[in-house]
N, C-alpha and C. Protein backbone atom coordinates (compact mmCIF):
# COMPACT_ATOMS: atom_id res chain seq x y z
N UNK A 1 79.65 132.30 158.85
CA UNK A 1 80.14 131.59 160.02
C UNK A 1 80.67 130.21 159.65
N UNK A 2 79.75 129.29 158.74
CA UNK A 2 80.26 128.12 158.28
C UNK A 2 81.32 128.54 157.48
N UNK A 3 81.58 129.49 156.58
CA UNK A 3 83.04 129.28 156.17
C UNK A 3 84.04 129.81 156.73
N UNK A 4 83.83 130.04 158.00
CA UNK A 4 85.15 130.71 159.11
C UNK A 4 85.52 129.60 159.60
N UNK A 5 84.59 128.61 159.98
CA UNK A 5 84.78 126.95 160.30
C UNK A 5 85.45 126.94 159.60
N UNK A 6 85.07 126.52 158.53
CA UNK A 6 85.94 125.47 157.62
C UNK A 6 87.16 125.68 157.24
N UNK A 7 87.48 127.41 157.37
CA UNK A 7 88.86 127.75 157.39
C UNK A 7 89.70 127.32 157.89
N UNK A 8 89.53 126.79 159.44
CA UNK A 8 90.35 126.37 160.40
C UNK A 8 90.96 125.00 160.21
N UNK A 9 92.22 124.20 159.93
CA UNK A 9 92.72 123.38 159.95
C UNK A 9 92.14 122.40 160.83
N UNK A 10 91.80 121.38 160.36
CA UNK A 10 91.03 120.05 161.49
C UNK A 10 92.52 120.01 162.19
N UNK A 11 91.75 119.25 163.46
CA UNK A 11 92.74 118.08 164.33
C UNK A 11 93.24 117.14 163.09
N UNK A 12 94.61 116.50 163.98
CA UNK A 12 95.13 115.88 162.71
C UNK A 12 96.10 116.51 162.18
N UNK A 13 96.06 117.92 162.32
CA UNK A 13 96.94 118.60 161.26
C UNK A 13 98.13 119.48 162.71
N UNK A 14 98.94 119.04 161.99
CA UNK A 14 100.36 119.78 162.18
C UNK A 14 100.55 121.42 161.51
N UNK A 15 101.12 122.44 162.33
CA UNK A 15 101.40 123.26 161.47
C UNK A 15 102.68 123.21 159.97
N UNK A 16 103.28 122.02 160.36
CA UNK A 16 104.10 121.74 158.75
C UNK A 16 103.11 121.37 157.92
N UNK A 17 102.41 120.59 158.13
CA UNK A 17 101.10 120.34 157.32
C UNK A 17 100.62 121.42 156.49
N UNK A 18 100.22 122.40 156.93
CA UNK A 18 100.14 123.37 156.11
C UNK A 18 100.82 123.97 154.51
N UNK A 19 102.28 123.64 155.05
CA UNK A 19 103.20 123.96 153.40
C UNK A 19 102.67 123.19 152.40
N UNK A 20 102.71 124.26 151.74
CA UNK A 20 102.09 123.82 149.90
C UNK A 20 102.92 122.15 149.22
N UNK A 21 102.42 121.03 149.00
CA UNK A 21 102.97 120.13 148.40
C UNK A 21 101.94 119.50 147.41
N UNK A 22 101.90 119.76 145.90
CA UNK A 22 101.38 119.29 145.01
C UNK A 22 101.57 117.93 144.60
N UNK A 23 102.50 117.38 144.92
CA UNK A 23 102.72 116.45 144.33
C UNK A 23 103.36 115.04 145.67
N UNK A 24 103.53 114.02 145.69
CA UNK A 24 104.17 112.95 146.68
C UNK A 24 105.51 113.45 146.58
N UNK A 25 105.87 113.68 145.62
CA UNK A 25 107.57 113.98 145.74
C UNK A 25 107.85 115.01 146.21
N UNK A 26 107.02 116.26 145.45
CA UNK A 26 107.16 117.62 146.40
C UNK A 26 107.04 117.21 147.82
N UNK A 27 106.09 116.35 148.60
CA UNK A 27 106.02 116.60 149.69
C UNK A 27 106.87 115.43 150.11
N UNK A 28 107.43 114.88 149.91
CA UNK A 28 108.89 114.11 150.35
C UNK A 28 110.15 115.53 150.94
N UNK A 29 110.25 115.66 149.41
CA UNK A 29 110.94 117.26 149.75
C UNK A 29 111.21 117.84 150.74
N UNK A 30 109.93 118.11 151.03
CA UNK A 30 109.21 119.29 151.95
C UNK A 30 109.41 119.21 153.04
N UNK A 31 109.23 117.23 153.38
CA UNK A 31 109.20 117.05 154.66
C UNK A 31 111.02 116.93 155.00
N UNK A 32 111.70 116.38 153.77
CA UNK A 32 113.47 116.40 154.55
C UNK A 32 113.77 117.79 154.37
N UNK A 33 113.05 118.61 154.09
CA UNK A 33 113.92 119.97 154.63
C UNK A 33 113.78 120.44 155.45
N UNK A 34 112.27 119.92 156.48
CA UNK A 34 111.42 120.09 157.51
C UNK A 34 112.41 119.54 158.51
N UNK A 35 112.94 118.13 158.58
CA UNK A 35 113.44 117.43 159.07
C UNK A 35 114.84 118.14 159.63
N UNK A 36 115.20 118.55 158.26
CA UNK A 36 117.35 118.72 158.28
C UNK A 36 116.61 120.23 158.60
N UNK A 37 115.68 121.04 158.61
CA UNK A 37 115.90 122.38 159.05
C UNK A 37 115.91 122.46 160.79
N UNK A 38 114.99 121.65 161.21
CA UNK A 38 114.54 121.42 162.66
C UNK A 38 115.71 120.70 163.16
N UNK A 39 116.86 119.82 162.90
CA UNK A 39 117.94 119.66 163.62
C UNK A 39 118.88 120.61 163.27
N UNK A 40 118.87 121.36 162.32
CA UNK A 40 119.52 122.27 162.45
C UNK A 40 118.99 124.02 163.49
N UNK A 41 118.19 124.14 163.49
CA UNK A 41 117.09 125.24 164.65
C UNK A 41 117.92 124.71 165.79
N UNK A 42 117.76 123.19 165.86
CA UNK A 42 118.01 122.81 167.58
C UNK A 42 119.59 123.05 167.64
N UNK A 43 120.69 122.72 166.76
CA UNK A 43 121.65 122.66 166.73
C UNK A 43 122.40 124.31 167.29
N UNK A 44 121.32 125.01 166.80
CA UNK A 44 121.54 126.80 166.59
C UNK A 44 121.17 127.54 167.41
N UNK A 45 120.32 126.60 168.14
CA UNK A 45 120.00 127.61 169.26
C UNK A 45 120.46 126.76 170.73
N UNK A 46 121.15 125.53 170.42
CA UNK A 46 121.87 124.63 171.65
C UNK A 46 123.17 125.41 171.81
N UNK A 47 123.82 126.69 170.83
CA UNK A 47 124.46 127.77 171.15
C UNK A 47 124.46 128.69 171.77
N UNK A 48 123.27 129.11 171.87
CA UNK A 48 122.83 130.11 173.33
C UNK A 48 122.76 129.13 174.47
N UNK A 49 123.71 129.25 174.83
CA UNK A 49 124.31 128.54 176.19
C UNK A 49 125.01 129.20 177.45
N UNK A 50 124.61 129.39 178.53
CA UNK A 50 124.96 129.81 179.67
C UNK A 50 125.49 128.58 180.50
N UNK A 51 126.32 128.58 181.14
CA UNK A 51 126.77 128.06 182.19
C UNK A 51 125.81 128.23 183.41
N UNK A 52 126.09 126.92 184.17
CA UNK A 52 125.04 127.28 185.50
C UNK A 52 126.07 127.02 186.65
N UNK A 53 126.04 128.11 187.92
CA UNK A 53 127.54 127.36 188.67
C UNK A 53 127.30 126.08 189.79
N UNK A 54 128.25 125.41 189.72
CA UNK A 54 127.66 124.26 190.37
C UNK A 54 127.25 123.51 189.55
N UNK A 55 126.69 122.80 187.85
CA UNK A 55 126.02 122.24 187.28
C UNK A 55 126.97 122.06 186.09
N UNK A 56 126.88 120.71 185.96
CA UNK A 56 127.38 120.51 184.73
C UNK A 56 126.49 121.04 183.66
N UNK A 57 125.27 121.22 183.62
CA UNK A 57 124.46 121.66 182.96
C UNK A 57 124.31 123.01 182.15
N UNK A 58 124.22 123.57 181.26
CA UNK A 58 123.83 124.92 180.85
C UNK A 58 122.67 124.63 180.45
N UNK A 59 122.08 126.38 180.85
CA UNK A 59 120.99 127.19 180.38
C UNK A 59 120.93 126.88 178.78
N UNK A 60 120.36 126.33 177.63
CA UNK A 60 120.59 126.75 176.46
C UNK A 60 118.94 126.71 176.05
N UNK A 61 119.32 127.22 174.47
CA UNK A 61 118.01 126.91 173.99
C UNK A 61 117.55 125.53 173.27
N UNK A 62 118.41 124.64 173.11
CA UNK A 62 117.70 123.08 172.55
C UNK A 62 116.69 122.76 172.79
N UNK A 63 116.32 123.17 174.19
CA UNK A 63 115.16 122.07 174.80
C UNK A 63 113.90 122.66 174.05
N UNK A 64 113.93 124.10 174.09
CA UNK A 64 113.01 124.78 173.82
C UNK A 64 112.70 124.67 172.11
N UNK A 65 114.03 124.54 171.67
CA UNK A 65 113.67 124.55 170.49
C UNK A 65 113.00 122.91 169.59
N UNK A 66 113.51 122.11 170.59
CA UNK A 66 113.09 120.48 170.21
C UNK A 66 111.64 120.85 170.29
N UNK A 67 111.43 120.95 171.55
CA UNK A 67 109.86 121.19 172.15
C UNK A 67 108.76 121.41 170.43
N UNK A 68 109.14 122.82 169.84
CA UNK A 68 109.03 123.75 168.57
C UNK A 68 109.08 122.12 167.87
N UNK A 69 110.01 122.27 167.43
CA UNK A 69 110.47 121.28 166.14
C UNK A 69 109.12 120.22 166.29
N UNK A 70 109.39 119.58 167.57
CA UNK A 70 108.28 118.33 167.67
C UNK A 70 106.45 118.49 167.63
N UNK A 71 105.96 119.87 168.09
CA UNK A 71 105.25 120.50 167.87
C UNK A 71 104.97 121.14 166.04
N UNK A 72 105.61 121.88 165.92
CA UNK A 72 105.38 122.44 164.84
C UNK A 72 105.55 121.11 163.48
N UNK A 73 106.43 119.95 163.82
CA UNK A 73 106.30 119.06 162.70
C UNK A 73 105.42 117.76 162.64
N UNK A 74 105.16 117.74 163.53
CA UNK A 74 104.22 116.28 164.49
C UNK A 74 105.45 115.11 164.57
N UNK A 75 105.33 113.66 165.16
CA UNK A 75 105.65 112.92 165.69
C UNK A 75 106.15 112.60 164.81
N UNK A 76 106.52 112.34 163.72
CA UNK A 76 107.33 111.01 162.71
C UNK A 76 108.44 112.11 162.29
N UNK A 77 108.23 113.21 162.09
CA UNK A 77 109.56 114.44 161.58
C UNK A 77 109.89 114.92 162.84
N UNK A 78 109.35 115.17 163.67
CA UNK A 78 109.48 115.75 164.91
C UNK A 78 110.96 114.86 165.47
N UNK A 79 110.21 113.50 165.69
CA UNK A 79 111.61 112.19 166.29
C UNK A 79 112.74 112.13 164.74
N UNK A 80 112.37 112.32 163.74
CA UNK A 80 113.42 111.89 162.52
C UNK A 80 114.34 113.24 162.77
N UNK A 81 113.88 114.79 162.85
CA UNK A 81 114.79 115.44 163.41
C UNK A 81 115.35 115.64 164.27
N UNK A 82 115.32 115.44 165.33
CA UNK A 82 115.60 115.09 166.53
C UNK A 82 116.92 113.80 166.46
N UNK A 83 116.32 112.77 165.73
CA UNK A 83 117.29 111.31 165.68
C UNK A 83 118.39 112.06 165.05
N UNK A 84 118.15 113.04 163.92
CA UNK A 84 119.28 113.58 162.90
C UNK A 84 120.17 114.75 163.96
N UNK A 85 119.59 115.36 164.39
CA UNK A 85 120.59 116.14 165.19
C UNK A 85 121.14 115.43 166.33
N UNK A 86 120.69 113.98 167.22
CA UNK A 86 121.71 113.33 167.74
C UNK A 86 122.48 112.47 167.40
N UNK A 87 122.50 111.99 166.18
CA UNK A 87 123.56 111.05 165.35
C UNK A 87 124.26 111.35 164.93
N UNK A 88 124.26 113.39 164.25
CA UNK A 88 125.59 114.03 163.53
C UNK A 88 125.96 114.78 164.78
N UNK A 89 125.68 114.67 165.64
CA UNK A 89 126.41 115.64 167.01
C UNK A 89 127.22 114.02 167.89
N UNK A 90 126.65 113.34 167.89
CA UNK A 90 127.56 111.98 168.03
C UNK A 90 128.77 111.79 167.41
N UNK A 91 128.42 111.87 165.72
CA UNK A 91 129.56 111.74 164.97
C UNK A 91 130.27 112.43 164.54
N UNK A 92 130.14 113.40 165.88
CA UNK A 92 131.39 114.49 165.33
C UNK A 92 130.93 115.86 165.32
N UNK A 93 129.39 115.97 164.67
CA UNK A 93 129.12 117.41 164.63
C UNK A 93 128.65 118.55 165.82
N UNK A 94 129.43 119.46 166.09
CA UNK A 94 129.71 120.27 167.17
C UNK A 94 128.31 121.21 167.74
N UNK A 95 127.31 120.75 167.43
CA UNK A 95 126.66 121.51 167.84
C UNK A 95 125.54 121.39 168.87
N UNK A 96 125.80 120.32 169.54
CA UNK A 96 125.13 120.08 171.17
C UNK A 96 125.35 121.51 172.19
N UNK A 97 125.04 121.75 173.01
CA UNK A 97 125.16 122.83 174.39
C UNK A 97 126.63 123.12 174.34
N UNK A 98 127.14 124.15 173.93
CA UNK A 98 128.50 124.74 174.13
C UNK A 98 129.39 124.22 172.95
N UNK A 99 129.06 123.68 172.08
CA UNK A 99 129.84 123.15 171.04
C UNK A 99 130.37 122.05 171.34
N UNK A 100 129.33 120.99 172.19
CA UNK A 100 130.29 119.75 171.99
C UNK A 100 129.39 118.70 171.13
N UNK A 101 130.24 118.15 170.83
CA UNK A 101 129.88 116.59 170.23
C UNK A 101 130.35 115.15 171.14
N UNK A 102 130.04 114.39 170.29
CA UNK A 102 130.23 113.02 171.07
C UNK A 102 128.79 112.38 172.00
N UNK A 103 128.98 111.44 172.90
CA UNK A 103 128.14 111.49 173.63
C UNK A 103 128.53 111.24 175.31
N UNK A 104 130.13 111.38 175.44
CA UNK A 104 131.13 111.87 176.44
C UNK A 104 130.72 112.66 177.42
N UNK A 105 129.46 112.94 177.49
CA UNK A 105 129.66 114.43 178.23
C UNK A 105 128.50 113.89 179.27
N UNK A 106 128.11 114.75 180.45
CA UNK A 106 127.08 113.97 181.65
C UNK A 106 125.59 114.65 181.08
N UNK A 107 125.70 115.47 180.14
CA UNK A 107 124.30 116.21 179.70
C UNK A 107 123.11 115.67 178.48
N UNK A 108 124.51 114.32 178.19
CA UNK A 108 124.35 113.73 177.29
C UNK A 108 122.31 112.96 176.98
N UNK A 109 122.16 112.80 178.14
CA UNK A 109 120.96 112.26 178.33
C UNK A 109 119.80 113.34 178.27
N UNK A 110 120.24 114.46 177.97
CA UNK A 110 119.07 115.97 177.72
C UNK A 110 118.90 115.65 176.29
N UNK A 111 119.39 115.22 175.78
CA UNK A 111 119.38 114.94 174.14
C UNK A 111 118.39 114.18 173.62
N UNK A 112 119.23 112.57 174.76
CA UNK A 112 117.96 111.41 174.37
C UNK A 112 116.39 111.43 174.53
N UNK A 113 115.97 112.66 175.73
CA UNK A 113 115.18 113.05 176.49
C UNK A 113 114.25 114.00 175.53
N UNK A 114 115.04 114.59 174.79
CA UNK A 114 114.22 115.79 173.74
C UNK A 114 114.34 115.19 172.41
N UNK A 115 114.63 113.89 172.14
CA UNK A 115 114.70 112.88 170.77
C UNK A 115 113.12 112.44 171.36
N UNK A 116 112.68 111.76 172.62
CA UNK A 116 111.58 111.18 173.19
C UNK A 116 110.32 112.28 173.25
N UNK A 117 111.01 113.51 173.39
CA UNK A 117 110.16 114.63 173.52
C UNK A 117 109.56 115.48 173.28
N UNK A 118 109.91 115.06 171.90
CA UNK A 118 109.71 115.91 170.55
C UNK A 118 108.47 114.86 170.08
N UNK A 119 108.56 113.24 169.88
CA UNK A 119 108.31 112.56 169.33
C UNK A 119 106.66 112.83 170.26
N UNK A 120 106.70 112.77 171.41
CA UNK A 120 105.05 112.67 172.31
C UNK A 120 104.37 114.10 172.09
N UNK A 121 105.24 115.28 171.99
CA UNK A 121 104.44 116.88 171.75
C UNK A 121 104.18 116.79 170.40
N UNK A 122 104.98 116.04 169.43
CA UNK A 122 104.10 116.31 168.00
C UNK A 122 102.99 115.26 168.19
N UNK A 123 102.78 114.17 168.63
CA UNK A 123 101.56 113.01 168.51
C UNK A 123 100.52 113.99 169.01
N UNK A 124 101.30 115.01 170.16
CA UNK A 124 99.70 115.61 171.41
C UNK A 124 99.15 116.44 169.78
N UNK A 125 100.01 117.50 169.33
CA UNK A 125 99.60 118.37 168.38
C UNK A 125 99.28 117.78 167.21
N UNK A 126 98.75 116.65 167.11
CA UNK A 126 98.02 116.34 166.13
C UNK A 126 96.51 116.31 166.23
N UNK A 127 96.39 116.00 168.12
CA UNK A 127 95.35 115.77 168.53
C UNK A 127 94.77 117.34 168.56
N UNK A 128 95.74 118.70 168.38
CA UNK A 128 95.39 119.86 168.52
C UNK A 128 95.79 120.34 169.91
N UNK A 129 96.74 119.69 170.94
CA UNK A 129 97.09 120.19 171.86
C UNK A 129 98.06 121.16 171.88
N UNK A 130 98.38 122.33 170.45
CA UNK A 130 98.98 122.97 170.49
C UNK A 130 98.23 124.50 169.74
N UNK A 131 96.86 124.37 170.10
CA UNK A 131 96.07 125.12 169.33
C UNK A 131 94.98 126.25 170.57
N UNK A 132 95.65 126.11 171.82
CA UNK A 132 95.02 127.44 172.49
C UNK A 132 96.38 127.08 174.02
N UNK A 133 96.03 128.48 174.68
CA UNK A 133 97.28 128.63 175.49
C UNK A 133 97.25 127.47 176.38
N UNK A 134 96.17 127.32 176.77
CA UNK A 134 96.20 125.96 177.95
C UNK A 134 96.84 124.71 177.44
N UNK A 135 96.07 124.00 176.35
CA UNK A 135 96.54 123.20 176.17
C UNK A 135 98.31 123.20 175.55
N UNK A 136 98.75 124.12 174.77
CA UNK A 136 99.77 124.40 174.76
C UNK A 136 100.52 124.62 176.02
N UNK A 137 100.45 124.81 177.09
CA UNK A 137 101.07 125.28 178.47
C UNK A 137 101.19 123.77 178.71
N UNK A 138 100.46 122.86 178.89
CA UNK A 138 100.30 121.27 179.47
C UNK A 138 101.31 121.10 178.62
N UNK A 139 101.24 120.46 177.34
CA UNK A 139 101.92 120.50 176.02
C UNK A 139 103.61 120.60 176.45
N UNK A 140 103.56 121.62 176.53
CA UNK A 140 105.51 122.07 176.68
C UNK A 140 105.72 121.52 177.94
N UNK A 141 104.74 121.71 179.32
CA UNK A 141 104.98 121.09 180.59
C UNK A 141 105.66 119.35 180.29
N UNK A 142 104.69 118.89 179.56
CA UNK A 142 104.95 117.44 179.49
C UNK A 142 106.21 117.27 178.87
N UNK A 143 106.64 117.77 177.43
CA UNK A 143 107.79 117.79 176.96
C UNK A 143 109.07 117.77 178.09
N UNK A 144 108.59 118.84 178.75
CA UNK A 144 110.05 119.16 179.69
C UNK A 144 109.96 118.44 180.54
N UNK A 145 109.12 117.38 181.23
CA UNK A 145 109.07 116.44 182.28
C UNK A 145 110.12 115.16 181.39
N UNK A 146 109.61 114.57 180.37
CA UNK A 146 110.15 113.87 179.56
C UNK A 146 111.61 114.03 179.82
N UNK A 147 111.77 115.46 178.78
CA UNK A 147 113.23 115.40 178.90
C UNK A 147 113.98 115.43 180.20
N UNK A 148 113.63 115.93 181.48
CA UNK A 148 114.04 116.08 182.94
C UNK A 148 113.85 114.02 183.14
N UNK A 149 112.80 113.53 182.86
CA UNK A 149 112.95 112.38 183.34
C UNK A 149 113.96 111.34 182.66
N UNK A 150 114.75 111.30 181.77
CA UNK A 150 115.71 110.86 180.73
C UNK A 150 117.09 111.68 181.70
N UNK A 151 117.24 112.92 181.66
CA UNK A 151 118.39 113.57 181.43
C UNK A 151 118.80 113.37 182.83
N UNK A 152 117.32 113.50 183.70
CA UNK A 152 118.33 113.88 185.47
C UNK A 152 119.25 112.43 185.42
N UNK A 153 118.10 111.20 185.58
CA UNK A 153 118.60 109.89 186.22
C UNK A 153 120.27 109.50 185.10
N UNK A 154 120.07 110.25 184.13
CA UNK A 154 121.25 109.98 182.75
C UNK A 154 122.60 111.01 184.12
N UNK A 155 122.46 111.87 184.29
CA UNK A 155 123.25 113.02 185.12
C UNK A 155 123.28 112.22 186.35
N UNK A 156 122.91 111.61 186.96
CA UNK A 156 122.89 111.29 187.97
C UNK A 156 124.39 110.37 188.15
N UNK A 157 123.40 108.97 186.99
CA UNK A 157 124.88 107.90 186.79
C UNK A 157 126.33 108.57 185.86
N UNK A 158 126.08 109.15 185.13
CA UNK A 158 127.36 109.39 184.71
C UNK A 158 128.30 110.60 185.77
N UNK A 159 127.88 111.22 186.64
CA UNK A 159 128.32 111.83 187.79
C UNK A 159 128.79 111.42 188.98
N UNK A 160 128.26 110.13 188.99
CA UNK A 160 128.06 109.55 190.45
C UNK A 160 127.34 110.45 191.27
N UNK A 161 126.59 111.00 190.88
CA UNK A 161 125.61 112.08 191.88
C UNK A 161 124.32 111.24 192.30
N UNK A 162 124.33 111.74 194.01
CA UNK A 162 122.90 110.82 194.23
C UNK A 162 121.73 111.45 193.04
N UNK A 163 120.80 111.06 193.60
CA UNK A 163 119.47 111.22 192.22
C UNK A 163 118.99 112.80 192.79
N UNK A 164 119.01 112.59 194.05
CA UNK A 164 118.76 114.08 194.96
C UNK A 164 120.08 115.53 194.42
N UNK A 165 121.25 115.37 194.32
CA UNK A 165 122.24 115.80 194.24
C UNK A 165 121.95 116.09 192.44
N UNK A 166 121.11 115.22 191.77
CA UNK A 166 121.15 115.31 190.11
C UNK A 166 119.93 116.41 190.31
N UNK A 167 119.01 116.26 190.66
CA UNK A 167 117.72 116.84 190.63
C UNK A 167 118.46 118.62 191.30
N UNK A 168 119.22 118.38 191.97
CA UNK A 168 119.35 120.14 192.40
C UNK A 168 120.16 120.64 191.12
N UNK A 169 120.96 119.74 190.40
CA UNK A 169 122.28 120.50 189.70
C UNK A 169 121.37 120.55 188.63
N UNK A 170 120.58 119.43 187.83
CA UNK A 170 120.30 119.11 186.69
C UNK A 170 118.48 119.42 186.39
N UNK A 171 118.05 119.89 187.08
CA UNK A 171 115.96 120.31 187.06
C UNK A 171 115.96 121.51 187.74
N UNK A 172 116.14 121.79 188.93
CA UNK A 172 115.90 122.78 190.03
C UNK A 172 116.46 124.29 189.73
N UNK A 173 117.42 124.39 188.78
CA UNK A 173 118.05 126.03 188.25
C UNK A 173 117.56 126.00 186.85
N UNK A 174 116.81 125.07 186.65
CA UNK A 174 116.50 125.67 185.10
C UNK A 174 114.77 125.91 184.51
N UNK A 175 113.95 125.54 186.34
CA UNK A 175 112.96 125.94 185.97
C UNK A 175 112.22 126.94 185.83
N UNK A 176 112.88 128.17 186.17
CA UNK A 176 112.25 129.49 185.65
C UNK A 176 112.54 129.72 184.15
N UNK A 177 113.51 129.46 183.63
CA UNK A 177 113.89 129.46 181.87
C UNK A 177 113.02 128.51 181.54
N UNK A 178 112.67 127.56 181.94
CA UNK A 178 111.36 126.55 181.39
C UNK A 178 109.93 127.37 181.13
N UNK A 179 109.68 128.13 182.51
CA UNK A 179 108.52 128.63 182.59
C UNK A 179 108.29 129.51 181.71
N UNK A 180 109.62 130.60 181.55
CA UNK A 180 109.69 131.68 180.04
C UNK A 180 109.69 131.31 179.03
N UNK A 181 110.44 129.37 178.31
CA UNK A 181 109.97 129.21 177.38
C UNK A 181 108.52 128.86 177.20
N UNK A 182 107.75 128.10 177.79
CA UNK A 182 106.29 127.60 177.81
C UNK A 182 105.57 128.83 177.66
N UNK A 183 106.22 130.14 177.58
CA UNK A 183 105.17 131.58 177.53
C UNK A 183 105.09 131.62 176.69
N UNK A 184 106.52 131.59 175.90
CA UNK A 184 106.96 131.96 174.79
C UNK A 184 105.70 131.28 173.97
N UNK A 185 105.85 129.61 173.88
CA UNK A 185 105.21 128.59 173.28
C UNK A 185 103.90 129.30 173.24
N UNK A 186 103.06 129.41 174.55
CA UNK A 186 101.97 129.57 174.71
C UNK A 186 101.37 130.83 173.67
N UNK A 187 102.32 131.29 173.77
CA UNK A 187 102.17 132.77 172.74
C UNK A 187 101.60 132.32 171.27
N UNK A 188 103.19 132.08 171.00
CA UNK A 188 103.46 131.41 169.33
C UNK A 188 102.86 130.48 168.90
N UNK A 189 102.43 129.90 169.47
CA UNK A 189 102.03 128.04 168.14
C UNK A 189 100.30 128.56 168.51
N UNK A 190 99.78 129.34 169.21
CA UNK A 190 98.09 129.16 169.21
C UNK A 190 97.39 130.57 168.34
N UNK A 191 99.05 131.74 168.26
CA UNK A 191 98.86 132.90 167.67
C UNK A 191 98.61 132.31 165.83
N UNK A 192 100.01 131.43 165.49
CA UNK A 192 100.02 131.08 164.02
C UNK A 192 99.04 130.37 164.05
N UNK A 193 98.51 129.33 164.42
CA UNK A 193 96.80 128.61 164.16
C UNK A 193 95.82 130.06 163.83
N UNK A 194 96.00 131.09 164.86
CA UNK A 194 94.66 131.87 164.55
C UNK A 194 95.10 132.51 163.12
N UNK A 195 96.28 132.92 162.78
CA UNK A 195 96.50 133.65 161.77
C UNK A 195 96.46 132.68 160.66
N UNK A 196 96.94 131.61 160.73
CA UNK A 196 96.60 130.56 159.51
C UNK A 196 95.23 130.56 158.99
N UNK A 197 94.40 130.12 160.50
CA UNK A 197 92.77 130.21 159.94
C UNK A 197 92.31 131.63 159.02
N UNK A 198 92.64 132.44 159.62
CA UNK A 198 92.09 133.51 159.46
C UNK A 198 92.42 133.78 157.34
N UNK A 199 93.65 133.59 157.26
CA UNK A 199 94.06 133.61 155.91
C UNK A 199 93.74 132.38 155.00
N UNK A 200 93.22 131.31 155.56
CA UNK A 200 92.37 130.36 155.05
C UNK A 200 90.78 130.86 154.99
């Protein structure tokens, strides 16, 4: 029984934490590929993009996948990937919601929102709030409040839309795809903890 304990990764620990790094440099490495892989995930799946009618907004997968990134890397890689996929989608690189770049666009503030949002779900998952379904369910809840609280009032002013008029186009059609990703989450990040332990 004590060594089924001890198998289990303390609080503190991130599931990137886990990858093998022998050395300071290896784990320099480790962590910018952690970094440039997770703005690239978000970049790749901000391509599965639906249109919503009425909304400047699309359905995509970024949010969901920041959520991941900031979770699965904790707070200091979590925000450094995050910062990296909104500075090369600024400067040009095409891979924000529908293939745009710049920061021209009224959705622009879903970005800054999941740069902030990534950075507070990896701090929670250090504390282990990503290590059984509940707390994982709170976990992604909070993420997506974050980013909704950044992106609506961002949609609002660059629209001229009242804040009421932002909240129907920009929160209100995308919270059932919220609720399916947080399943998703709830599934995945408390399944790999048990299987990690278990192979520890």
């Amino acid at each position: 029984m004590a060594t089924a304990a001890a198998s289990v990764p303390r609080t503190g620990t991130v599931l990137a934490d886990l990858l093998p790094a022998s050395t300071a440099g290896r784990a320099r490495v480790r962590d910018a590929a952690l970094i440039l892989g997770g703005a690239a995930l978000t970049g790749l799946t901000a391509q599965i993009a639906v249109p919503v009618p009425g909304s400047p907004v699309p359905v995509s997968g970024q949010t969901f996948a920041a959520l991941l990134v900031g979770t699965s890397l904790g707070a200091r890689r979590g925000f450094l990937s995050l910062a990296l996929y909104a500075v090369a989608g600024v400067a040009g690189m095409p891979w924000f919601a529908e293939a745009k770049s710049g920061a021209a666009f009224p959705s622009f503030g879903y970005v800054l929102g999941m740069l902030l949002a990534a950075t507070v779900v990896g701090a929670l998952a250090r504390r282990g709030a990503d290590r059984s379904v509940l707390r994982t369910a709170g976990t992604m809840a909070l993420g997506s409040a974050i980013i909704y609280a950044v992106g609506v009032p961002y949609l609002a002013l660059a629209t001229n839309m009242s804040l009421t008029e932002a909240v129907a186009a920009g929160l209100t059609p995308f919270l059932i795809g919220d609720a399916l990703k947080a399943a998703l989450a709830m599934g995945a990040l408390p399944t790999a903890w048990r299987l990690l332990g278990r192979r520890g």
